[in-house]
Protein backbone atom coordinates (compact mmCIF):
# COMPACT_ATOMS: atom_id res chain seq x y z
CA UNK A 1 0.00 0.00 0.00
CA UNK A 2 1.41 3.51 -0.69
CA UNK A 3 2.06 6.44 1.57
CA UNK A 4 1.13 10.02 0.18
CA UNK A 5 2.13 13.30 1.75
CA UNK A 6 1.29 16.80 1.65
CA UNK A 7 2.91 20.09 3.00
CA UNK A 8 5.98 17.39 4.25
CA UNK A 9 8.41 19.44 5.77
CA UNK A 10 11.99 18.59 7.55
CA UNK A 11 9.76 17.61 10.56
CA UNK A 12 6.57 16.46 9.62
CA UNK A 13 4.17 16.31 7.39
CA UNK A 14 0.73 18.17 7.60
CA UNK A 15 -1.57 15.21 5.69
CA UNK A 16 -0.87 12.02 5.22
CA UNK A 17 -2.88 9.31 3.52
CA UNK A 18 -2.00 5.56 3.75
CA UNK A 19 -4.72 3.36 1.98
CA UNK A 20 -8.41 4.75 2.70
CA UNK A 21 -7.29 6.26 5.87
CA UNK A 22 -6.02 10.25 6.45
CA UNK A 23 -3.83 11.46 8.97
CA UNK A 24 -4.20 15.18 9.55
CA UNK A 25 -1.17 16.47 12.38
CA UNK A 26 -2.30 19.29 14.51
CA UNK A 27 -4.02 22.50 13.02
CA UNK A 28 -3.41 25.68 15.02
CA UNK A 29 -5.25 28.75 13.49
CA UNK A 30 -3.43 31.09 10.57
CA UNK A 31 -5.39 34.31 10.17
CA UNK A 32 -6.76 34.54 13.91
CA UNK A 33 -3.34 33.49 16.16
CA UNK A 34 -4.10 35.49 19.35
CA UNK A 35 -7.39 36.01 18.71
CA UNK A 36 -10.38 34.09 20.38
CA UNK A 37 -11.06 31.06 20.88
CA UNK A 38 -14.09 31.23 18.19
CA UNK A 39 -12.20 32.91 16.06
CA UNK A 40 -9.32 30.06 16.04
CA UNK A 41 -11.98 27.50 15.85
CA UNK A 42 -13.50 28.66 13.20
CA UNK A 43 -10.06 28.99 11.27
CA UNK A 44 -9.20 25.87 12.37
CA UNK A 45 -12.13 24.00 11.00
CA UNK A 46 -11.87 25.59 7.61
CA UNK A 47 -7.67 24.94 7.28
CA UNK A 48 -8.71 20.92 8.08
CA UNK A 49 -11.78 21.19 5.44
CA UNK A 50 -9.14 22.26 3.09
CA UNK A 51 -6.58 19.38 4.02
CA UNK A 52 -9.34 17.03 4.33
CA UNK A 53 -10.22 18.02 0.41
CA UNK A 54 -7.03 17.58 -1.08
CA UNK A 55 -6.64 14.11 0.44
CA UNK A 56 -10.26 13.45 -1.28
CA UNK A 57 -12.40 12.99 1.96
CA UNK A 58 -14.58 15.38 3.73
CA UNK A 59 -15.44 16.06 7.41
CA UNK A 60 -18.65 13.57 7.48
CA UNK A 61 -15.83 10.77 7.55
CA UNK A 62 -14.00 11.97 10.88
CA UNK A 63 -13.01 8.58 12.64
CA UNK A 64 -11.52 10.70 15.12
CA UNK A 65 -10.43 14.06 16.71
CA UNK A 66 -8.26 15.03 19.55
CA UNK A 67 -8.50 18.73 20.53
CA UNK A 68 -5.96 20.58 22.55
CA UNK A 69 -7.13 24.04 24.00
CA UNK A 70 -5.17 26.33 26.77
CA UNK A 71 -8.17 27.03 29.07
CA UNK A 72 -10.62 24.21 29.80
CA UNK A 73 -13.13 27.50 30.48
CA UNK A 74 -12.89 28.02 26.95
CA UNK A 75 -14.07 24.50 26.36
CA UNK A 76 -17.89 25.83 25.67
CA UNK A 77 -16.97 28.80 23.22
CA UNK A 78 -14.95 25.82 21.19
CA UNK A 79 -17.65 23.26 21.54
CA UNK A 80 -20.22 26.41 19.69
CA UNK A 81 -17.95 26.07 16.92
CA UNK A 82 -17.29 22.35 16.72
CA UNK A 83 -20.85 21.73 17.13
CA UNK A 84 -22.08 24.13 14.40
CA UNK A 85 -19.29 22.66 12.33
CA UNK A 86 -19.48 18.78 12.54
CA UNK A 87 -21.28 16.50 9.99
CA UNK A 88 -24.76 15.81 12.34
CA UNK A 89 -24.80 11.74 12.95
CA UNK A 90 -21.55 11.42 11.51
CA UNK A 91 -19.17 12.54 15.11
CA UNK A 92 -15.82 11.00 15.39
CA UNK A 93 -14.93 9.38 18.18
CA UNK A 94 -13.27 12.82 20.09
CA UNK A 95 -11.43 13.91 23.20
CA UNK A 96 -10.73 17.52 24.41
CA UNK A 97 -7.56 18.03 26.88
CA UNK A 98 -6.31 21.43 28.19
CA UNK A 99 -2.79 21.67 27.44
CA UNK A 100 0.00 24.65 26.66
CA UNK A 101 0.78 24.65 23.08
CA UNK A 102 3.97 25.28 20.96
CA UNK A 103 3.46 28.98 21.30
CA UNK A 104 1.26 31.82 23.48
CA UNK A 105 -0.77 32.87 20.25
CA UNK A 106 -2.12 29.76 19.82
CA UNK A 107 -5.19 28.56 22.10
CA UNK A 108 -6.46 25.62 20.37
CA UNK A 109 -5.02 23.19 18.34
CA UNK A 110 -6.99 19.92 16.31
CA UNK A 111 -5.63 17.23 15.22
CA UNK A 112 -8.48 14.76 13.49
CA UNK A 113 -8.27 11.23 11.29
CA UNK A 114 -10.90 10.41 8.54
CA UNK A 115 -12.03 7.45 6.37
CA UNK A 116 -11.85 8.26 2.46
């Protein structure tokens, strides 16, 4: 079976596919670092539709999502986001953990894994 790769860099690789399975690593947001938690969400959610595209698959195949965020408070303004964003009856499997991240800007960071 091959391996494909996308944005690979020295470290890591943001997507990678291996058979009918796709491996997103974690998204932090682009346009809204240091802004809010919805904002970062919402960012967020639209960088891994994008990844999710290019691999050929789509958010109502999420298998499952791990989701890092600074501030367990923050844990409902994420959860508006998530909620409004998810494919309804088609939730991964998903856990939430508060947790500092690579750098102060960032407050939340996803990491998911879909069928194709």
């Amino acid at each position: 079976m091959t391996v494909q790769r996308f944005e690979t860099g020295p470290r890591m690789s943001q997507v990678v596919v291996h058979g009918n399975t796709v491996y997103l690593a974690g998204v932090v947001a682009g346009k809204t670092a240091g802004k809010s938690v919805t904002e970062q969400t919402q960012d967020i959610l639209a960088i891994i539709d994008g990844h999710l595209a290019k691999a050929g698959t789509d958010k109502s195949k999420l298998l499952s999502a791990t989701i890092y965020i600074t501030d367990m408070k923050t844990f409902p303004e994420m959860n508006a986001v998530w909620d409004g964003w998810v494919s309804a009856g088609n939730t991964p499997a998903r856990a939430t953990v508060e947790a500092k991240l690579a750098a102060p800007q960032y407050n939340v960071e996803i990491m998911v894994v879909a069928a194709k």
